[in-house]
PDB file of N, CA and C in Angstrom:
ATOM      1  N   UNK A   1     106.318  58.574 138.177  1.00  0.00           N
ATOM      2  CA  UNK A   1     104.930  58.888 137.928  1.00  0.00           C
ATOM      3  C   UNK A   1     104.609  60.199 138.626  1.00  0.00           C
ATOM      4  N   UNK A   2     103.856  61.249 137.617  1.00  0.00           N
ATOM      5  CA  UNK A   2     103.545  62.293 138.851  1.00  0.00           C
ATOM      6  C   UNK A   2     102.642  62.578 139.592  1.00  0.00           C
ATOM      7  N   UNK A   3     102.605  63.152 140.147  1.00  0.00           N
ATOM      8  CA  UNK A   3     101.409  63.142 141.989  1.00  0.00           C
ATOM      9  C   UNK A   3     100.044  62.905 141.172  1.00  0.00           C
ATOM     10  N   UNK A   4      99.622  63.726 140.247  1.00  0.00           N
ATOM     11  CA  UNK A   4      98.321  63.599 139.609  1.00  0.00           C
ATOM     12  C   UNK A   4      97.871  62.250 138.958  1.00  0.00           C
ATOM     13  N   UNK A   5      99.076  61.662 138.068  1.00  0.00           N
ATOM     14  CA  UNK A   5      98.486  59.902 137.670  1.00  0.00           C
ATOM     15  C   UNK A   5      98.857  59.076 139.148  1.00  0.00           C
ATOM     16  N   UNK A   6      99.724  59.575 140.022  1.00  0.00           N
ATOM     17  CA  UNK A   6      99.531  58.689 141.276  1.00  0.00           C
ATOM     18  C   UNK A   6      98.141  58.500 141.697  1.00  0.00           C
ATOM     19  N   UNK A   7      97.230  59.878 142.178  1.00  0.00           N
ATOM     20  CA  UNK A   7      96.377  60.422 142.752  1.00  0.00           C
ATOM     21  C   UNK A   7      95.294  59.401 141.904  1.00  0.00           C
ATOM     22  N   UNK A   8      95.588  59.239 140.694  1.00  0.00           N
ATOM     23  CA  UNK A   8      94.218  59.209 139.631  1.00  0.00           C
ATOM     24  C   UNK A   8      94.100  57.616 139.438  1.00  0.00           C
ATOM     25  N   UNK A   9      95.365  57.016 139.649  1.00  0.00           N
ATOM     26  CA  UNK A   9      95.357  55.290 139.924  1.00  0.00           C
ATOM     27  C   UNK A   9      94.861  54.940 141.095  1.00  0.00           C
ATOM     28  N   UNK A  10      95.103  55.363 142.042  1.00  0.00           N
ATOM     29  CA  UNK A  10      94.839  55.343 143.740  1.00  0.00           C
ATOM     30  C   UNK A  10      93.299  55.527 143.361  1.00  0.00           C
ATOM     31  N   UNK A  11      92.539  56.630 143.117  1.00  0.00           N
ATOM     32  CA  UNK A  11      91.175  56.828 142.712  1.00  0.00           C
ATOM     33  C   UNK A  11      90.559  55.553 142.072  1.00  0.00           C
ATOM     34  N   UNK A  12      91.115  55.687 140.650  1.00  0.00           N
ATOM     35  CA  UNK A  12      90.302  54.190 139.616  1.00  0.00           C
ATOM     36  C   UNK A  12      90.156  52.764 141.134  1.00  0.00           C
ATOM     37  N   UNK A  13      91.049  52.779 142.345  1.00  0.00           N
ATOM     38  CA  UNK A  13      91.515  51.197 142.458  1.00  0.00           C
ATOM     39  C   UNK A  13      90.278  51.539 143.788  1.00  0.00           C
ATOM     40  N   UNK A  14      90.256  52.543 144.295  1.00  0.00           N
ATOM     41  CA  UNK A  14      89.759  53.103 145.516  1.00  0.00           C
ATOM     42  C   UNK A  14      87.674  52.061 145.406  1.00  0.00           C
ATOM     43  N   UNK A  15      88.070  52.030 146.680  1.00  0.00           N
ATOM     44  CA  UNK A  15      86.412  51.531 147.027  1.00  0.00           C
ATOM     45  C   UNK A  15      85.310  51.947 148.443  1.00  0.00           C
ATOM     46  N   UNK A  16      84.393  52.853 148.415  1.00  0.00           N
ATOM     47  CA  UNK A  16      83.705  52.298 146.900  1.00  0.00           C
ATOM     48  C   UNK A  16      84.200  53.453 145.526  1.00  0.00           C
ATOM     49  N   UNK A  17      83.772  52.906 144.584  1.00  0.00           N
ATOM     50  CA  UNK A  17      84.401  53.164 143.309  1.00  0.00           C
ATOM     51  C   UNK A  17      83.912  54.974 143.138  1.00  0.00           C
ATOM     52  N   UNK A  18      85.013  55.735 142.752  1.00  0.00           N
ATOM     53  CA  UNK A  18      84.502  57.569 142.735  1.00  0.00           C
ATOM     54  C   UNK A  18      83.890  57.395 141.463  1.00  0.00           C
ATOM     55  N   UNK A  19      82.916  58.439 141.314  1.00  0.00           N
ATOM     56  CA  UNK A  19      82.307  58.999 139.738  1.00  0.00           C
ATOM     57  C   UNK A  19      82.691  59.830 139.518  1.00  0.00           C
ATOM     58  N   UNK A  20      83.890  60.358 139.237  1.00  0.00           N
ATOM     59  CA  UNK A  20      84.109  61.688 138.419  1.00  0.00           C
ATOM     60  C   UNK A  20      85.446  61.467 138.177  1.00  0.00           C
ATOM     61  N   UNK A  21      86.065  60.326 137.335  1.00  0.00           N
ATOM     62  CA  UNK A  21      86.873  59.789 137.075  1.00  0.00           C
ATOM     63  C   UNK A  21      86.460  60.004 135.227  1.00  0.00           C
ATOM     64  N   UNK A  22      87.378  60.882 134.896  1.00  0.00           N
ATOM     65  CA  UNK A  22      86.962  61.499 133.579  1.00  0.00           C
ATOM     66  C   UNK A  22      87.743  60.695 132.419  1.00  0.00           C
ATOM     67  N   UNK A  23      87.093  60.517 131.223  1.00  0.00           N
ATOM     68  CA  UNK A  23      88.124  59.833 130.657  1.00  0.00           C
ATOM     69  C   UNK A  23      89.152  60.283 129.737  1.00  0.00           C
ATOM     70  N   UNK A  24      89.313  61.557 129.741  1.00  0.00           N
ATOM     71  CA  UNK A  24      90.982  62.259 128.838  1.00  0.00           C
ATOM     72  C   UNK A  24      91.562  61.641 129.834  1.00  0.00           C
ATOM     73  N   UNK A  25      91.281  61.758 130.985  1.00  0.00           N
ATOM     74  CA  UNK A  25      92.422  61.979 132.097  1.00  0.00           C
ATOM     75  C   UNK A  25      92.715  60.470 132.596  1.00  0.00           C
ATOM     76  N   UNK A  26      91.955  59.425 132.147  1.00  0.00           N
ATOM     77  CA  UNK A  26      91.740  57.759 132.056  1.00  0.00           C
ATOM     78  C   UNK A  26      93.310  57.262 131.107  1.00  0.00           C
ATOM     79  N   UNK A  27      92.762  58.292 129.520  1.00  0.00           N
ATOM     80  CA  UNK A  27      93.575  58.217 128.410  1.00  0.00           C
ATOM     81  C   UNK A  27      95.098  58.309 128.743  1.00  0.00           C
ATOM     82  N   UNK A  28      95.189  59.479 129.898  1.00  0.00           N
ATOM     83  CA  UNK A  28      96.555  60.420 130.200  1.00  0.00           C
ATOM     84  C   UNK A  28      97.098  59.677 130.545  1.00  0.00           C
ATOM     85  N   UNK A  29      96.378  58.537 131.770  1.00  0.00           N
ATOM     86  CA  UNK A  29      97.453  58.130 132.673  1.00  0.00           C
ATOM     87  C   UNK A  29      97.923  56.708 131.769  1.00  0.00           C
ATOM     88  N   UNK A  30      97.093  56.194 130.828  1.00  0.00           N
ATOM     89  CA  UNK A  30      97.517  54.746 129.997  1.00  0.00           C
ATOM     90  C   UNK A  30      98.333  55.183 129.553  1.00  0.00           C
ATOM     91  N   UNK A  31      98.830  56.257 128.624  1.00  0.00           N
ATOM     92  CA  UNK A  31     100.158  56.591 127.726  1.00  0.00           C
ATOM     93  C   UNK A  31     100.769  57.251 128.266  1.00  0.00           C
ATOM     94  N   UNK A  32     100.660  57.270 129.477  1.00  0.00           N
ATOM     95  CA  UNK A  32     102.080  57.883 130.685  1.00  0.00           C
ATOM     96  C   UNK A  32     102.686  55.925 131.364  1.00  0.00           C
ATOM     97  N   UNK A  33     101.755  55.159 131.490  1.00  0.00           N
ATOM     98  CA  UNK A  33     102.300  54.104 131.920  1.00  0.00           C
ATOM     99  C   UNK A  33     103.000  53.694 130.737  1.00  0.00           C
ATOM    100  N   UNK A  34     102.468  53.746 129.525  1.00  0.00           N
ATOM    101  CA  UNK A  34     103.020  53.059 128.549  1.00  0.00           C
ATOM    102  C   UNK A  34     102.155  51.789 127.691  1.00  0.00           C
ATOM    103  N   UNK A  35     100.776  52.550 127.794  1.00  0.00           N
ATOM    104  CA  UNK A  35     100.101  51.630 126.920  1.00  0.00           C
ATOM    105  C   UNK A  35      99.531  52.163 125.428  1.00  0.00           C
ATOM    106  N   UNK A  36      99.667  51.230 124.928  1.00  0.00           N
ATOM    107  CA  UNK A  36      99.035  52.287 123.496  1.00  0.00           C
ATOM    108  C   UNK A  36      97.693  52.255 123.697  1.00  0.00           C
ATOM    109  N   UNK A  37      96.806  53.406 123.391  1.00  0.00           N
ATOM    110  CA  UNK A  37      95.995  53.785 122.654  1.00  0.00           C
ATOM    111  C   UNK A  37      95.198  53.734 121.266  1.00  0.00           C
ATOM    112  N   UNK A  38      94.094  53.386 120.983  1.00  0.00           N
ATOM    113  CA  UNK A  38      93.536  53.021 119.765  1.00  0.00           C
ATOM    114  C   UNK A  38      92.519  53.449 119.702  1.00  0.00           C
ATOM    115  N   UNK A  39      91.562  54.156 118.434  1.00  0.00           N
ATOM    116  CA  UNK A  39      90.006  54.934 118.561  1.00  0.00           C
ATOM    117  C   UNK A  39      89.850  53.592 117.733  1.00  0.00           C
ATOM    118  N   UNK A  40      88.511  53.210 118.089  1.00  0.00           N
ATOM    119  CA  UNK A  40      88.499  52.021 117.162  1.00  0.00           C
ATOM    120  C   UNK A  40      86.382  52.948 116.869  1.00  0.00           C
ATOM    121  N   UNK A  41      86.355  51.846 116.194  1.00  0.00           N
ATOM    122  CA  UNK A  41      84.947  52.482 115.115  1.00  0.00           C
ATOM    123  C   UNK A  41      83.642  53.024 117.260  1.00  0.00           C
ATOM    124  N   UNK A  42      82.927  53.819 116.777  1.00  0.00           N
ATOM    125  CA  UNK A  42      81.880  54.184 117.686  1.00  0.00           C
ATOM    126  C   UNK A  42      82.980  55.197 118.893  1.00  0.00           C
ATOM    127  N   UNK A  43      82.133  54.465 119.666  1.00  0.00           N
ATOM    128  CA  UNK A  43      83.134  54.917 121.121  1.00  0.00           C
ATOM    129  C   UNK A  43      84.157  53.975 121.930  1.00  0.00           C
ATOM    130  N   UNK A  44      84.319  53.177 120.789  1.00  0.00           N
ATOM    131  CA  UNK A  44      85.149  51.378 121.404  1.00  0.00           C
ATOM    132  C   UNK A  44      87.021  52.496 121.592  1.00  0.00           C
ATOM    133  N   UNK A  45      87.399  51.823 122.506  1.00  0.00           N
ATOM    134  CA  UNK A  45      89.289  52.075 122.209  1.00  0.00           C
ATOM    135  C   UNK A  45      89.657  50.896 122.602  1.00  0.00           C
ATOM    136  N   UNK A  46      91.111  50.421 121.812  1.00  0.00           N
ATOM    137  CA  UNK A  46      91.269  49.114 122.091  1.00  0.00           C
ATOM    138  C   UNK A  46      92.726  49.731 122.894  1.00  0.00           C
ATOM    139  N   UNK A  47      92.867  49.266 124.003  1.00  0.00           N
ATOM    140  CA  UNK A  47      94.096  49.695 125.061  1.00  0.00           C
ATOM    141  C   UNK A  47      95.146  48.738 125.226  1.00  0.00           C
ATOM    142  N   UNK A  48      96.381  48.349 124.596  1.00  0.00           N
ATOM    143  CA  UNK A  48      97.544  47.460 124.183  1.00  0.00           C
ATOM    144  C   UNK A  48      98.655  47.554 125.571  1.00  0.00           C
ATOM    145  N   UNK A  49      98.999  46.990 127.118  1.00  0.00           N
ATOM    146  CA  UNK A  49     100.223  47.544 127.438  1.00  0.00           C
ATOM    147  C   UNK A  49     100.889  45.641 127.932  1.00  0.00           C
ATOM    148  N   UNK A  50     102.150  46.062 127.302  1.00  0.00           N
ATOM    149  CA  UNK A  50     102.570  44.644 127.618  1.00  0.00           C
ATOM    150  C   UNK A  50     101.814  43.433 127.136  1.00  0.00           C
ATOM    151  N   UNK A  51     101.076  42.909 125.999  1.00  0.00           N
ATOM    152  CA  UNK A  51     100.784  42.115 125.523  1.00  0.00           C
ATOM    153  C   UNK A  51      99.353  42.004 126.102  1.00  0.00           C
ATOM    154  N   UNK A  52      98.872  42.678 126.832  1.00  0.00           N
ATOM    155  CA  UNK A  52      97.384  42.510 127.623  1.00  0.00           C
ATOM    156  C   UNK A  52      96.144  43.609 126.916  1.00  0.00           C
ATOM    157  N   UNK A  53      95.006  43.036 125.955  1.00  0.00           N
ATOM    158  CA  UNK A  53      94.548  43.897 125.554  1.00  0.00           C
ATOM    159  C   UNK A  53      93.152  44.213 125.982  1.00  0.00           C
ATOM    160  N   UNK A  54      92.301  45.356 125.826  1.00  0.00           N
ATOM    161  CA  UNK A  54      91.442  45.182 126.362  1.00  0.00           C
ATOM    162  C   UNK A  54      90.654  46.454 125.319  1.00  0.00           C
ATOM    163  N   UNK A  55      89.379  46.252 125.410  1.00  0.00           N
ATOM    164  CA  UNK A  55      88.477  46.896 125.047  1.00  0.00           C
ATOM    165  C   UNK A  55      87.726  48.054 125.859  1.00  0.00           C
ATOM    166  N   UNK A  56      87.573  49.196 125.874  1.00  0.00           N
ATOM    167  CA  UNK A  56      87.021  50.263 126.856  1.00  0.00           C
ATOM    168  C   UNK A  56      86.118  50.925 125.795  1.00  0.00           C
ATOM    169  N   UNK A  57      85.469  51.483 126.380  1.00  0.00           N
ATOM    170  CA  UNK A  57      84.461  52.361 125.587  1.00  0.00           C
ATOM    171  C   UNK A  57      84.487  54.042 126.425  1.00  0.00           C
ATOM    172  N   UNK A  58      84.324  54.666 125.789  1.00  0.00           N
ATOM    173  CA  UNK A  58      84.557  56.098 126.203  1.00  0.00           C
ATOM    174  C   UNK A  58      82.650  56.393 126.938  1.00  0.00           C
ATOM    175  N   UNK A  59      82.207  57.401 127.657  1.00  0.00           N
ATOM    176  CA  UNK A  59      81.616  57.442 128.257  1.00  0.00           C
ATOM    177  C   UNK A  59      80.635  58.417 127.116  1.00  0.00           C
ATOM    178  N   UNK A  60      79.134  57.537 127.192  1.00  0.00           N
ATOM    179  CA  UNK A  60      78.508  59.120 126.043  1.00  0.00           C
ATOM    180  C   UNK A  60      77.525  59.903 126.615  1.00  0.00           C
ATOM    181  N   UNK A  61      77.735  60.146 128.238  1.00  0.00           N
ATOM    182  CA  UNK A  61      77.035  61.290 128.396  1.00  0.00           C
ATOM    183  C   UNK A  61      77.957  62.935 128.563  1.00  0.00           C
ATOM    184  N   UNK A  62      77.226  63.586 128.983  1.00  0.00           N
ATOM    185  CA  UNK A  62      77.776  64.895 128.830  1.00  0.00           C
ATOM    186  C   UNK A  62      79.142  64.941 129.416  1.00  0.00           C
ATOM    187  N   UNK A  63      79.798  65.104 130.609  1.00  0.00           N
ATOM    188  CA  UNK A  63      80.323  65.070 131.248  1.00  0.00           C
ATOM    189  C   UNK A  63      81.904  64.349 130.835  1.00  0.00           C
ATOM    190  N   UNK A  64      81.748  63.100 130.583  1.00  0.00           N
ATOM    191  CA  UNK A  64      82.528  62.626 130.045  1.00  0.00           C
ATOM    192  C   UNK A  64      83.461  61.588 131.322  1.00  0.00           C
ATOM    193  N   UNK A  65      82.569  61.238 132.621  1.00  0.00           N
ATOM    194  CA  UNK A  65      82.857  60.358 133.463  1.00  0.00           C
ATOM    195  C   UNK A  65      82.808  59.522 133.008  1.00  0.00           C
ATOM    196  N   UNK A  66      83.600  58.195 132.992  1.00  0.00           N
ATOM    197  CA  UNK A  66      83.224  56.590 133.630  1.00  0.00           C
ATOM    198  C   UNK A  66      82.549  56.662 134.287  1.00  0.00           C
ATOM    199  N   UNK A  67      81.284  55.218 134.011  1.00  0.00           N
ATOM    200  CA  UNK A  67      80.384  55.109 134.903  1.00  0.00           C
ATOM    201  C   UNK A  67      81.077  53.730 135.573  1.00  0.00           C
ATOM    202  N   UNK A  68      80.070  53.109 136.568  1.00  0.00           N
ATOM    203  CA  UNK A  68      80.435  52.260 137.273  1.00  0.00           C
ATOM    204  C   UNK A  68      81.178  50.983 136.819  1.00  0.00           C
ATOM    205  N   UNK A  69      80.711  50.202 135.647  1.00  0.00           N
ATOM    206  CA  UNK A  69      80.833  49.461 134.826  1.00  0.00           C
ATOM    207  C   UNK A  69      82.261  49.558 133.661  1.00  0.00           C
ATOM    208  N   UNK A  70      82.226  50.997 133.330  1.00  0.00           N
ATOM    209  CA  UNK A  70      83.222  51.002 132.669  1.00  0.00           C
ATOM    210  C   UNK A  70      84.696  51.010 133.879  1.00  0.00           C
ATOM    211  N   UNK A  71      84.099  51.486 135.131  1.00  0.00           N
ATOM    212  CA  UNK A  71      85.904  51.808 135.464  1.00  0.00           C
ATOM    213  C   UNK A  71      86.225  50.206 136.663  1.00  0.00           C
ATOM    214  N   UNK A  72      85.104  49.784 136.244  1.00  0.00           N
ATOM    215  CA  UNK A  72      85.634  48.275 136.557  1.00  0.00           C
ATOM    216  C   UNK A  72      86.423  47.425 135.330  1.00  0.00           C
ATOM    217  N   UNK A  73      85.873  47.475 134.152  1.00  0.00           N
ATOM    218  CA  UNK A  73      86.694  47.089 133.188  1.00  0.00           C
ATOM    219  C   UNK A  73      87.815  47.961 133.616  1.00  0.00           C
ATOM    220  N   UNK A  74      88.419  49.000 133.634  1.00  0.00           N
ATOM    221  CA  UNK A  74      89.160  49.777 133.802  1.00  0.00           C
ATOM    222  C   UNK A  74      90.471  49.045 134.305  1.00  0.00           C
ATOM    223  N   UNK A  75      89.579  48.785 135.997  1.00  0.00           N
ATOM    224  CA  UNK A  75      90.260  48.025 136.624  1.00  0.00           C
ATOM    225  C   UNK A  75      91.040  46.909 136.406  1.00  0.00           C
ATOM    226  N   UNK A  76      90.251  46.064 135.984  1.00  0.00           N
ATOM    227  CA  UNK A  76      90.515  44.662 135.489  1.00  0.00           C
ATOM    228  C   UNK A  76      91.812  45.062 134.362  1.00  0.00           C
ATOM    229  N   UNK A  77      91.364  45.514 133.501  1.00  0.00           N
ATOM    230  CA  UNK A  77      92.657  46.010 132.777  1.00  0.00           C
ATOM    231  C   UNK A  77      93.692  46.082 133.232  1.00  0.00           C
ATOM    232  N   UNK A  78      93.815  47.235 134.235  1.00  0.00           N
ATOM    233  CA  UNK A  78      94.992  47.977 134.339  1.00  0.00           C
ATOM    234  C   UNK A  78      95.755  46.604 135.535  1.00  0.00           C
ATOM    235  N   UNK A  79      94.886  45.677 136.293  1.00  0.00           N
ATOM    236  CA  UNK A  79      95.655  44.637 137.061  1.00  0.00           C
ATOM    237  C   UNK A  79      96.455  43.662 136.610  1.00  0.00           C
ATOM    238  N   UNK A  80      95.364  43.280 135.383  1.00  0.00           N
ATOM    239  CA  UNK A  80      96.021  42.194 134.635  1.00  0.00           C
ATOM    240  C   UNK A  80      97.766  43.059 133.831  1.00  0.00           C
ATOM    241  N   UNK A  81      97.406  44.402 133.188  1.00  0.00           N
ATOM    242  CA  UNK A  81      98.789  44.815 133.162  1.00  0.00           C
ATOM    243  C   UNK A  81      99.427  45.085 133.973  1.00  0.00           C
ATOM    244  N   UNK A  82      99.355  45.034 135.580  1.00  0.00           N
ATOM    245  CA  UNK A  82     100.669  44.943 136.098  1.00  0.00           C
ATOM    246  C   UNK A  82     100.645  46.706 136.583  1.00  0.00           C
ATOM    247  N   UNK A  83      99.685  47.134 136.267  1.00  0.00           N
ATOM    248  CA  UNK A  83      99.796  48.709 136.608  1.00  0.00           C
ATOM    249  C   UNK A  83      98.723  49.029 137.857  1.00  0.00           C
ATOM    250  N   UNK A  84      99.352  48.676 139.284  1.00  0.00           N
ATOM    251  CA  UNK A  84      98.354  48.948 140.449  1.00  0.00           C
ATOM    252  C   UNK A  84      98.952  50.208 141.370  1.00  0.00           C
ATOM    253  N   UNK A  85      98.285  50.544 142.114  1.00  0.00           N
ATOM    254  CA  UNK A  85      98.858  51.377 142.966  1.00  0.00           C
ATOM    255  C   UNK A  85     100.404  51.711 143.817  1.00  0.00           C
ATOM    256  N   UNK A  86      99.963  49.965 144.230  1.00  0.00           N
ATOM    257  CA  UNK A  86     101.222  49.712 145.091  1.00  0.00           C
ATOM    258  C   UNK A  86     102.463  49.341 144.034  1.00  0.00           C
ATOM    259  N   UNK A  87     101.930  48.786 142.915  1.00  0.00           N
ATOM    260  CA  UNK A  87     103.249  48.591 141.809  1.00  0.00           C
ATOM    261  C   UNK A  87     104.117  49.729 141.831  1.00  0.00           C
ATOM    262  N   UNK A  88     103.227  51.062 141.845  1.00  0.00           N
ATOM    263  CA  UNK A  88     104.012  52.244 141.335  1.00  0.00           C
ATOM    264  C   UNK A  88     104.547  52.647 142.445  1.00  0.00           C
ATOM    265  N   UNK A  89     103.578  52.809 143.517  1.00  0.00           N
ATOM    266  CA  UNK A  89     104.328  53.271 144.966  1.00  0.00           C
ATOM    267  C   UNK A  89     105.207  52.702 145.350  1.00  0.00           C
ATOM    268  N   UNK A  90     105.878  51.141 145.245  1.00  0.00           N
ATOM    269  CA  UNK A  90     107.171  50.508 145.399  1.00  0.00           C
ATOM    270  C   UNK A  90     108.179  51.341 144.362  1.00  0.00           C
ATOM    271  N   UNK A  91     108.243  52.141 143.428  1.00  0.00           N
ATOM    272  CA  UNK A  91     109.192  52.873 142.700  1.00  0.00           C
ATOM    273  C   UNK A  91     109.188  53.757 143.348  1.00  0.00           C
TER     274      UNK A  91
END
């Protein structure tokens, strides 16, 4: 994994939770772990890794942060797949 999706998992897991957790860079690090990606109708994406699926919504203000709410789903996601900080830092 490189220093930047290290940096950017460590961030999403970090508390209290950062706001400027952007979501290309949300997108980057799922299809660097190895999850698929999906635009589904509005601002829905449906996120596939290892049989665990989940629903996210992209952020619709300017900026293009996760707000609080979304990067807790985030969270929840990325635990139940098996993709945490320390998972990766043991590699």
């Amino acid at each position: 994994m490189s220093s930047h999706h290290a940096k950017l998992l460590r961030m999403i897991f970090h508390d209290p939770p950062s706001h400027n957790i952007h979501f290309r860079e949300v997108e980057s690090l799922l299809r660097h772990v190895g999850a698929e990606v999906e635009s589904l109708s509005g601002a829905r994406v449906k996120v596939t890794k290892d049989r665990v699926e989940a629903i996210l919504h992209r952020p619709h203000h300017h900026n293009n942060e996760l707000d609080k709410q979304g990067l807790i789903h985030l969270r929840e996601f990325l635990a139940r797949a098996g993709v945490t900080p320390s998972s990766y830092e043991a590699k």
